[in-house]
PDB file of N, CA and C in Angstrom:
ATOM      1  N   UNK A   1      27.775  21.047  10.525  1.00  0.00           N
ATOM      2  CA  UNK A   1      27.116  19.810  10.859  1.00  0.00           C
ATOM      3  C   UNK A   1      25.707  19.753  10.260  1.00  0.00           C
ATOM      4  N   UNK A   2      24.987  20.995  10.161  1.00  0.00           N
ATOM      5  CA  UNK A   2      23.674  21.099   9.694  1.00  0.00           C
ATOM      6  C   UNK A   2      23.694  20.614   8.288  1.00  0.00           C
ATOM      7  N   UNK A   3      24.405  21.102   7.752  1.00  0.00           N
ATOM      8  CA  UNK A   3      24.865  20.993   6.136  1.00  0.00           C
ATOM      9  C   UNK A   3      24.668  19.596   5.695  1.00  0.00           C
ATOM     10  N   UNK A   4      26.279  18.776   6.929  1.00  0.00           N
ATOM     11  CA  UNK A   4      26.248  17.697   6.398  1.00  0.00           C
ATOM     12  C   UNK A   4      24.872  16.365   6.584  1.00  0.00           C
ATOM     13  N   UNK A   5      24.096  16.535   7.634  1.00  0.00           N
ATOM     14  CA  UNK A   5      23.055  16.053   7.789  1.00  0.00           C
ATOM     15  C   UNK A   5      22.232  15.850   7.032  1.00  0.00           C
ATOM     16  N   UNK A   6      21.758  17.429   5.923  1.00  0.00           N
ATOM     17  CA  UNK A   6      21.181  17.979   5.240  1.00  0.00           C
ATOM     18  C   UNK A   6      20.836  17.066   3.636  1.00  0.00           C
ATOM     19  N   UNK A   7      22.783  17.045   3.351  1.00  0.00           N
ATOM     20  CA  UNK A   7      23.424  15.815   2.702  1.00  0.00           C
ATOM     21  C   UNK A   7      22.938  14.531   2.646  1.00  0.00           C
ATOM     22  N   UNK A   8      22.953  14.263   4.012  1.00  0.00           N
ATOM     23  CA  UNK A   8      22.421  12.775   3.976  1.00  0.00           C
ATOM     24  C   UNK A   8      20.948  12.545   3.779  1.00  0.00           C
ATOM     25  N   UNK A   9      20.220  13.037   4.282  1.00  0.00           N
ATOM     26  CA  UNK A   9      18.575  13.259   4.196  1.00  0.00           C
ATOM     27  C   UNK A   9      18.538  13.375   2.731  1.00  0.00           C
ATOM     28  N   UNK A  10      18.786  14.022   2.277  1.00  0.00           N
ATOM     29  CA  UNK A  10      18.993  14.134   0.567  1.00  0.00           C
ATOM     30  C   UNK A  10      19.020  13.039   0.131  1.00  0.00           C
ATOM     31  N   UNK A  11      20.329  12.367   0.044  1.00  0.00           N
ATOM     32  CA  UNK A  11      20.447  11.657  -0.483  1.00  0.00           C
ATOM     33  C   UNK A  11      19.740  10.176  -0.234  1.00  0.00           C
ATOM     34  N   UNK A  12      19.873   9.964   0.641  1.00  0.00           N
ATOM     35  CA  UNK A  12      18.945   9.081   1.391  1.00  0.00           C
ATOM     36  C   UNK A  12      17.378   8.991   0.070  1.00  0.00           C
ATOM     37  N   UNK A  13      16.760   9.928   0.482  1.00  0.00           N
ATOM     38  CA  UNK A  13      15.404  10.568  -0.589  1.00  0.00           C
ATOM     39  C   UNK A  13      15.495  10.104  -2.160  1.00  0.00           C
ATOM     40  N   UNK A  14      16.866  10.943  -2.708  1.00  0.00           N
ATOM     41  CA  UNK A  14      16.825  10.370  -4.125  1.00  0.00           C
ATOM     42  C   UNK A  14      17.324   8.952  -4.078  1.00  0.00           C
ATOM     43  N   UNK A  15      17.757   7.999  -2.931  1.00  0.00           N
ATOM     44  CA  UNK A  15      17.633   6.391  -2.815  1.00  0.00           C
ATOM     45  C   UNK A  15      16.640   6.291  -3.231  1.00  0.00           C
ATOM     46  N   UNK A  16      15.861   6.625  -1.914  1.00  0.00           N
ATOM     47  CA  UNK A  16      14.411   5.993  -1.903  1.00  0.00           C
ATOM     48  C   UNK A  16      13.780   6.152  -3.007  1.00  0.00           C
ATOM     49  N   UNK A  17      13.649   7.033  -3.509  1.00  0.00           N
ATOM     50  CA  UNK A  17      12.729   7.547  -5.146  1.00  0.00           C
ATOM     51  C   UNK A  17      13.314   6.781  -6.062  1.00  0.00           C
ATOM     52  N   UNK A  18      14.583   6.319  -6.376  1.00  0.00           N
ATOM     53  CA  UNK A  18      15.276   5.656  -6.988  1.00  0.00           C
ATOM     54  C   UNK A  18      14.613   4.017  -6.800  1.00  0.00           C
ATOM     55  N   UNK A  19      14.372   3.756  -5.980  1.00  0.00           N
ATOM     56  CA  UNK A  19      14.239   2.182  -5.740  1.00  0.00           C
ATOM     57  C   UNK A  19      12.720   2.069  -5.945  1.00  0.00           C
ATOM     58  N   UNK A  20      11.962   3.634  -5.331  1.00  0.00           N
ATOM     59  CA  UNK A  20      10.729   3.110  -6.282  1.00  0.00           C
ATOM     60  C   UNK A  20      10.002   3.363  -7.414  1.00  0.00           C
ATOM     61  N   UNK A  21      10.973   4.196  -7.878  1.00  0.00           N
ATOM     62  CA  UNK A  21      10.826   4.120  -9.391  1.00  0.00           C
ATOM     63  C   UNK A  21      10.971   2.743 -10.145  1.00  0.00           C
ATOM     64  N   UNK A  22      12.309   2.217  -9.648  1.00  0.00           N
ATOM     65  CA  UNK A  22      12.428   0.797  -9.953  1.00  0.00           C
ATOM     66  C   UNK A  22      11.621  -0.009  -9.598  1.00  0.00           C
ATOM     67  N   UNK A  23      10.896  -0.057  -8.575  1.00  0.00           N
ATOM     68  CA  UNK A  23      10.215  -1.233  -8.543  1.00  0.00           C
ATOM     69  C   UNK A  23       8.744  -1.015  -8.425  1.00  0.00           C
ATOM     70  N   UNK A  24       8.632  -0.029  -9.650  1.00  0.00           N
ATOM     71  CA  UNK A  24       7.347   0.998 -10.078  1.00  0.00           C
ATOM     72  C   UNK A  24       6.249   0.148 -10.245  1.00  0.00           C
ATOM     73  N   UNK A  25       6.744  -0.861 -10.946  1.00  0.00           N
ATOM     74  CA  UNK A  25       5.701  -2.100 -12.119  1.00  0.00           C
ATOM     75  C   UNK A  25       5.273  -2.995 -10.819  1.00  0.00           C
ATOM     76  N   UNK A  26       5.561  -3.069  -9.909  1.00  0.00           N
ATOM     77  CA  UNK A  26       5.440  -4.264  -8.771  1.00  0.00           C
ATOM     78  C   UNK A  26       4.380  -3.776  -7.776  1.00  0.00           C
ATOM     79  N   UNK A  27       4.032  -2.205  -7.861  1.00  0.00           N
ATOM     80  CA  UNK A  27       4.070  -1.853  -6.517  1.00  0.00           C
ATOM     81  C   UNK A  27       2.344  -1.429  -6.697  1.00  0.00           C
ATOM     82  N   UNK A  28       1.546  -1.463  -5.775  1.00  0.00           N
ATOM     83  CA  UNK A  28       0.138  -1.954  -5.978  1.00  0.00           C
ATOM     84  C   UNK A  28      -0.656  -0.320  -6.352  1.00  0.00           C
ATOM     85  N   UNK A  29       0.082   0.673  -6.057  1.00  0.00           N
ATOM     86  CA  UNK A  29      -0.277   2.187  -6.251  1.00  0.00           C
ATOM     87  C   UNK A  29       0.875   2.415  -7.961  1.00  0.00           C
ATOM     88  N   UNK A  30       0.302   2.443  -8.702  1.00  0.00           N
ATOM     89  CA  UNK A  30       1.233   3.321  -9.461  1.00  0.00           C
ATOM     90  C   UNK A  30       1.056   4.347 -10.051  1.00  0.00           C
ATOM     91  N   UNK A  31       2.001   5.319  -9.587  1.00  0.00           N
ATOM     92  CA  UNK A  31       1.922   7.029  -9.323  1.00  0.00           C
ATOM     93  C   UNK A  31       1.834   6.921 -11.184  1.00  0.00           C
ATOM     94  N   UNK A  32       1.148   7.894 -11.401  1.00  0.00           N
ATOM     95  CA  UNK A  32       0.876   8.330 -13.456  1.00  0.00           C
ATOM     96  C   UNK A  32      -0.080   7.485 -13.812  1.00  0.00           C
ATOM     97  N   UNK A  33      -0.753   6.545 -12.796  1.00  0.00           N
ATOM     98  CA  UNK A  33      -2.137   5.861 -13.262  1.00  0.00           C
ATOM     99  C   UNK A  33      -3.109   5.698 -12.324  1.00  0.00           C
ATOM    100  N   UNK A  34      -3.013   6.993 -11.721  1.00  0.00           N
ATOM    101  CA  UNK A  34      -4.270   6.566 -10.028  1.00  0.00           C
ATOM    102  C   UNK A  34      -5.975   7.156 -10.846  1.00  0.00           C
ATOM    103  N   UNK A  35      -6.393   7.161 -10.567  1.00  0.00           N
ATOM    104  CA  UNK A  35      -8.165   6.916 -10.644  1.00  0.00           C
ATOM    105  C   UNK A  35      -8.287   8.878 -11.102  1.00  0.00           C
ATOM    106  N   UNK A  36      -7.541   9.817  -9.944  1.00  0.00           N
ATOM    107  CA  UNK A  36      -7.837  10.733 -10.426  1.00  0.00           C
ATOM    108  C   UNK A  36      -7.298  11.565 -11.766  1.00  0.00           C
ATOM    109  N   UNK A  37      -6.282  10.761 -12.051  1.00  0.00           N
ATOM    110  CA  UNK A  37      -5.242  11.213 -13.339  1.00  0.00           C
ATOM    111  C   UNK A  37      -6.394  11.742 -14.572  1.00  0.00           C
ATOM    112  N   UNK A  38      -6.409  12.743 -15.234  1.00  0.00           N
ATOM    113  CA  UNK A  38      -6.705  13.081 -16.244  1.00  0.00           C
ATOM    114  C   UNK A  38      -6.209  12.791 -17.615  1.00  0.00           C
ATOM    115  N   UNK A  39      -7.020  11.601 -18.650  1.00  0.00           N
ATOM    116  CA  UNK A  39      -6.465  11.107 -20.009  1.00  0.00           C
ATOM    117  C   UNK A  39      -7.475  11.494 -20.821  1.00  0.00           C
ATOM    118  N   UNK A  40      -6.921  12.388 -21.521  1.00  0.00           N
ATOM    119  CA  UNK A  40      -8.106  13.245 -22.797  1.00  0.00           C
ATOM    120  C   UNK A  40      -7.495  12.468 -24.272  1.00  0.00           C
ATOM    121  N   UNK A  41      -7.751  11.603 -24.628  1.00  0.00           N
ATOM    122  CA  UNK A  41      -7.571  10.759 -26.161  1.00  0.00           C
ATOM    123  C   UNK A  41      -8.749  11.621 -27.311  1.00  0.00           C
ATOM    124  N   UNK A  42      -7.633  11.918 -28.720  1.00  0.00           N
ATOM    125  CA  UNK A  42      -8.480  12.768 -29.552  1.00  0.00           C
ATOM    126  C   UNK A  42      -7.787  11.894 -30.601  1.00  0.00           C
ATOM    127  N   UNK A  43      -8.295  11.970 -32.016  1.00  0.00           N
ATOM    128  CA  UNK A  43      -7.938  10.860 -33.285  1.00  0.00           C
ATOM    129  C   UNK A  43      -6.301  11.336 -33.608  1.00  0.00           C
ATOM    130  N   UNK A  44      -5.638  12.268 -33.266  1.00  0.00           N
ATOM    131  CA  UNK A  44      -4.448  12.506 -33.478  1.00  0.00           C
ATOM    132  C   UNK A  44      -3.546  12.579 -32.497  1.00  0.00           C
ATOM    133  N   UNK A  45      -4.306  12.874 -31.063  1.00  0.00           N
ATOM    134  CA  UNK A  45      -3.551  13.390 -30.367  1.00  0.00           C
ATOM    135  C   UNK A  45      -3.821  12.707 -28.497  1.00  0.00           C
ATOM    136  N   UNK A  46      -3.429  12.701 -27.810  1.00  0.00           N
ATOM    137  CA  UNK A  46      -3.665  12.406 -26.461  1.00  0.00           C
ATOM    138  C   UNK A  46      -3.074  13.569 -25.323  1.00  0.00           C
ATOM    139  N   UNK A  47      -3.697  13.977 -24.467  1.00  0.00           N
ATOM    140  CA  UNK A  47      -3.160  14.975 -23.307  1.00  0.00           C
ATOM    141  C   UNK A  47      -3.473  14.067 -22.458  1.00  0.00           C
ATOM    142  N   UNK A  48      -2.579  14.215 -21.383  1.00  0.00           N
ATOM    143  CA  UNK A  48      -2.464  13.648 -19.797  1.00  0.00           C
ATOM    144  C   UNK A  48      -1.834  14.204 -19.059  1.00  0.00           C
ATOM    145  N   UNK A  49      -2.731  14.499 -18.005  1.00  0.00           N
ATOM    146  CA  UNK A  49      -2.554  15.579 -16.732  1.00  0.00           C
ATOM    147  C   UNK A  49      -2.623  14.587 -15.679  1.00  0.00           C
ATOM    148  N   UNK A  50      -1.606  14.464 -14.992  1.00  0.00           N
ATOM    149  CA  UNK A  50      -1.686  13.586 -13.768  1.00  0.00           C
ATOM    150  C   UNK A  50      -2.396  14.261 -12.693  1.00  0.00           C
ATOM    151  N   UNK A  51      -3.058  14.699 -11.896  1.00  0.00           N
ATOM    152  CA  UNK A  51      -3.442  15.095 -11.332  1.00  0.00           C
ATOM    153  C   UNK A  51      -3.683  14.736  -9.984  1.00  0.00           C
ATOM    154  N   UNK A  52      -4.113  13.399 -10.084  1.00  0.00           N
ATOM    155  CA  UNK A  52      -3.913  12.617  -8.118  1.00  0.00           C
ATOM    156  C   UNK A  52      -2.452  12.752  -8.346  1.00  0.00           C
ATOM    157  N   UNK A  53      -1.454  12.283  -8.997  1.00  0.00           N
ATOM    158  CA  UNK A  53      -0.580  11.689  -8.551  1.00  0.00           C
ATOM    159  C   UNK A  53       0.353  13.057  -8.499  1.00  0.00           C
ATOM    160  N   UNK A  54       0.118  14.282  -9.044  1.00  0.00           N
ATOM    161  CA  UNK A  54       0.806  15.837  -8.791  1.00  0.00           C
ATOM    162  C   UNK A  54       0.000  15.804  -7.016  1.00  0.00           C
ATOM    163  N   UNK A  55      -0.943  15.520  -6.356  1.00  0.00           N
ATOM    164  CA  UNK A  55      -1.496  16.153  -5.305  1.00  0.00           C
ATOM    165  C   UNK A  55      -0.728  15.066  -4.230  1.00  0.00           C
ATOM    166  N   UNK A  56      -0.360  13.728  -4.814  1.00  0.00           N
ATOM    167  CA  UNK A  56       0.129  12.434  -3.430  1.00  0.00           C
ATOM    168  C   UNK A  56       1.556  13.183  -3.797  1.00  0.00           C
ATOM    169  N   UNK A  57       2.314  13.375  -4.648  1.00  0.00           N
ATOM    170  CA  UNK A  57       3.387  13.852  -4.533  1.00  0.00           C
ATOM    171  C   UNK A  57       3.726  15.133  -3.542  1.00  0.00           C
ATOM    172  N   UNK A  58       2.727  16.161  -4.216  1.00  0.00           N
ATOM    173  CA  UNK A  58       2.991  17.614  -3.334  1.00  0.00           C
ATOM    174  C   UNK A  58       2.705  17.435  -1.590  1.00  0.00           C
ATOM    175  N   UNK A  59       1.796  16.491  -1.204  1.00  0.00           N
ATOM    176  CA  UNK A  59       1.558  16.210   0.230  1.00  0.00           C
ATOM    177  C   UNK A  59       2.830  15.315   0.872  1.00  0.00           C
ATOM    178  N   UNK A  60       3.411  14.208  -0.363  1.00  0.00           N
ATOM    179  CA  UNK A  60       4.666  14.004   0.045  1.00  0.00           C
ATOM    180  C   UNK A  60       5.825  14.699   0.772  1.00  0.00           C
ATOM    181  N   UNK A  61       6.145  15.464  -0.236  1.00  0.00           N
ATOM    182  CA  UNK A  61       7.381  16.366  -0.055  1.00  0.00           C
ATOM    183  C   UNK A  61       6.946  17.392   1.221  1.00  0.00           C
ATOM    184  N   UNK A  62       5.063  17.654   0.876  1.00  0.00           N
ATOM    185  CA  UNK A  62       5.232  18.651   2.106  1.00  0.00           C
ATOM    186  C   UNK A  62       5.868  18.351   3.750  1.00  0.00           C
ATOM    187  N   UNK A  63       5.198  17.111   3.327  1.00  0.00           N
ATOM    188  CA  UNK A  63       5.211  16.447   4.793  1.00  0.00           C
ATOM    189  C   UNK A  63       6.888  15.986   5.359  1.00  0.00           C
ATOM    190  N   UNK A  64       7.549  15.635   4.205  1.00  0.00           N
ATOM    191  CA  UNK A  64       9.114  15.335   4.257  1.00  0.00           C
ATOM    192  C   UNK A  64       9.628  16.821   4.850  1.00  0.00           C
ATOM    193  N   UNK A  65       9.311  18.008   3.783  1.00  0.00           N
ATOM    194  CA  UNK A  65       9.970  18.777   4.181  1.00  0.00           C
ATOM    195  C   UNK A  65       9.725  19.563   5.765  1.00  0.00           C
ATOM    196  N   UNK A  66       8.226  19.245   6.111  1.00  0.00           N
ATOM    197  CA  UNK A  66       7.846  19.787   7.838  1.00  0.00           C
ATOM    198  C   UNK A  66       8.750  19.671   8.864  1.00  0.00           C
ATOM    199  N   UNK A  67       8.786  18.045   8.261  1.00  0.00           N
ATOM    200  CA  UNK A  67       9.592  16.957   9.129  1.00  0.00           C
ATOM    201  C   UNK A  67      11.185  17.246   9.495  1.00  0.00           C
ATOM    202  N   UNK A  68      11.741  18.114   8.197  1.00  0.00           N
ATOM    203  CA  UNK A  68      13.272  18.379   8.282  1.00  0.00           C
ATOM    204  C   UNK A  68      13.458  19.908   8.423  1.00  0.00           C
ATOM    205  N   UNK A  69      12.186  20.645   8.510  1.00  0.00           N
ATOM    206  CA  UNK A  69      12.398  21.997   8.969  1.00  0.00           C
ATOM    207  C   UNK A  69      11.987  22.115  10.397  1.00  0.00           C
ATOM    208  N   UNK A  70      11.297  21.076  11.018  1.00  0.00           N
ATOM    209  CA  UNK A  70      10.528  20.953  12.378  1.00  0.00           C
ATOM    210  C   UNK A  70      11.930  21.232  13.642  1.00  0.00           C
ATOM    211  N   UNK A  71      13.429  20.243  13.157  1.00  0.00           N
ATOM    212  CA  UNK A  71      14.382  20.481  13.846  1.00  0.00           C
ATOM    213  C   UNK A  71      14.934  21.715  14.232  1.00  0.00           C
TER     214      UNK A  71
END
C-alpha cells in the first residue's frame, strides 16, 4: 500500500511540473530568469548559472519531500 501511494504522489508531481512548465510563459515568477540567476556574456561566448532558481527549486523538493517522509 505504501508503494502504491508512493506512485501516486509521484506522479501527481511530474503533473504538476508538467503543467508548469507549460504554462511557464504566463506565469508571473519564471524559474531560469529570477533577479538572482547568474548571466556572464563574453564576445564569443555566454555562461549561465541559475542560481535563485537551483535554491527555490532545492527548498521545493525539500519541503515536498519532509512532507512525504513526515508519514
Amino acid at each position: 500500500m505504501g508503494l502504491g501511494r508512493t506512485l501516486i504522489v509521484l506522479g501527481l508531481l511530474v503533473a504538476a511540473i508538467g503543467v508548469l512548465i507549460s504554462l511557464g510563459e504566463r506565469l508571473p515568477i519564471r524559474l531560469g530568469r529570477l533577479p538572482g540567476d547568474i548571466i556572464l556574456r563574453g564576445k564569443h561566448s555566454t555562461f549561465y548559472f541559475p542560481l535563485a532558481t537551483c535554491l527555490i527549486i532545492s527548498v521545493v523538493l525539500s519541503l515536498i519531500l519532509w512532507v512525504i517522509n513526515r508519514r
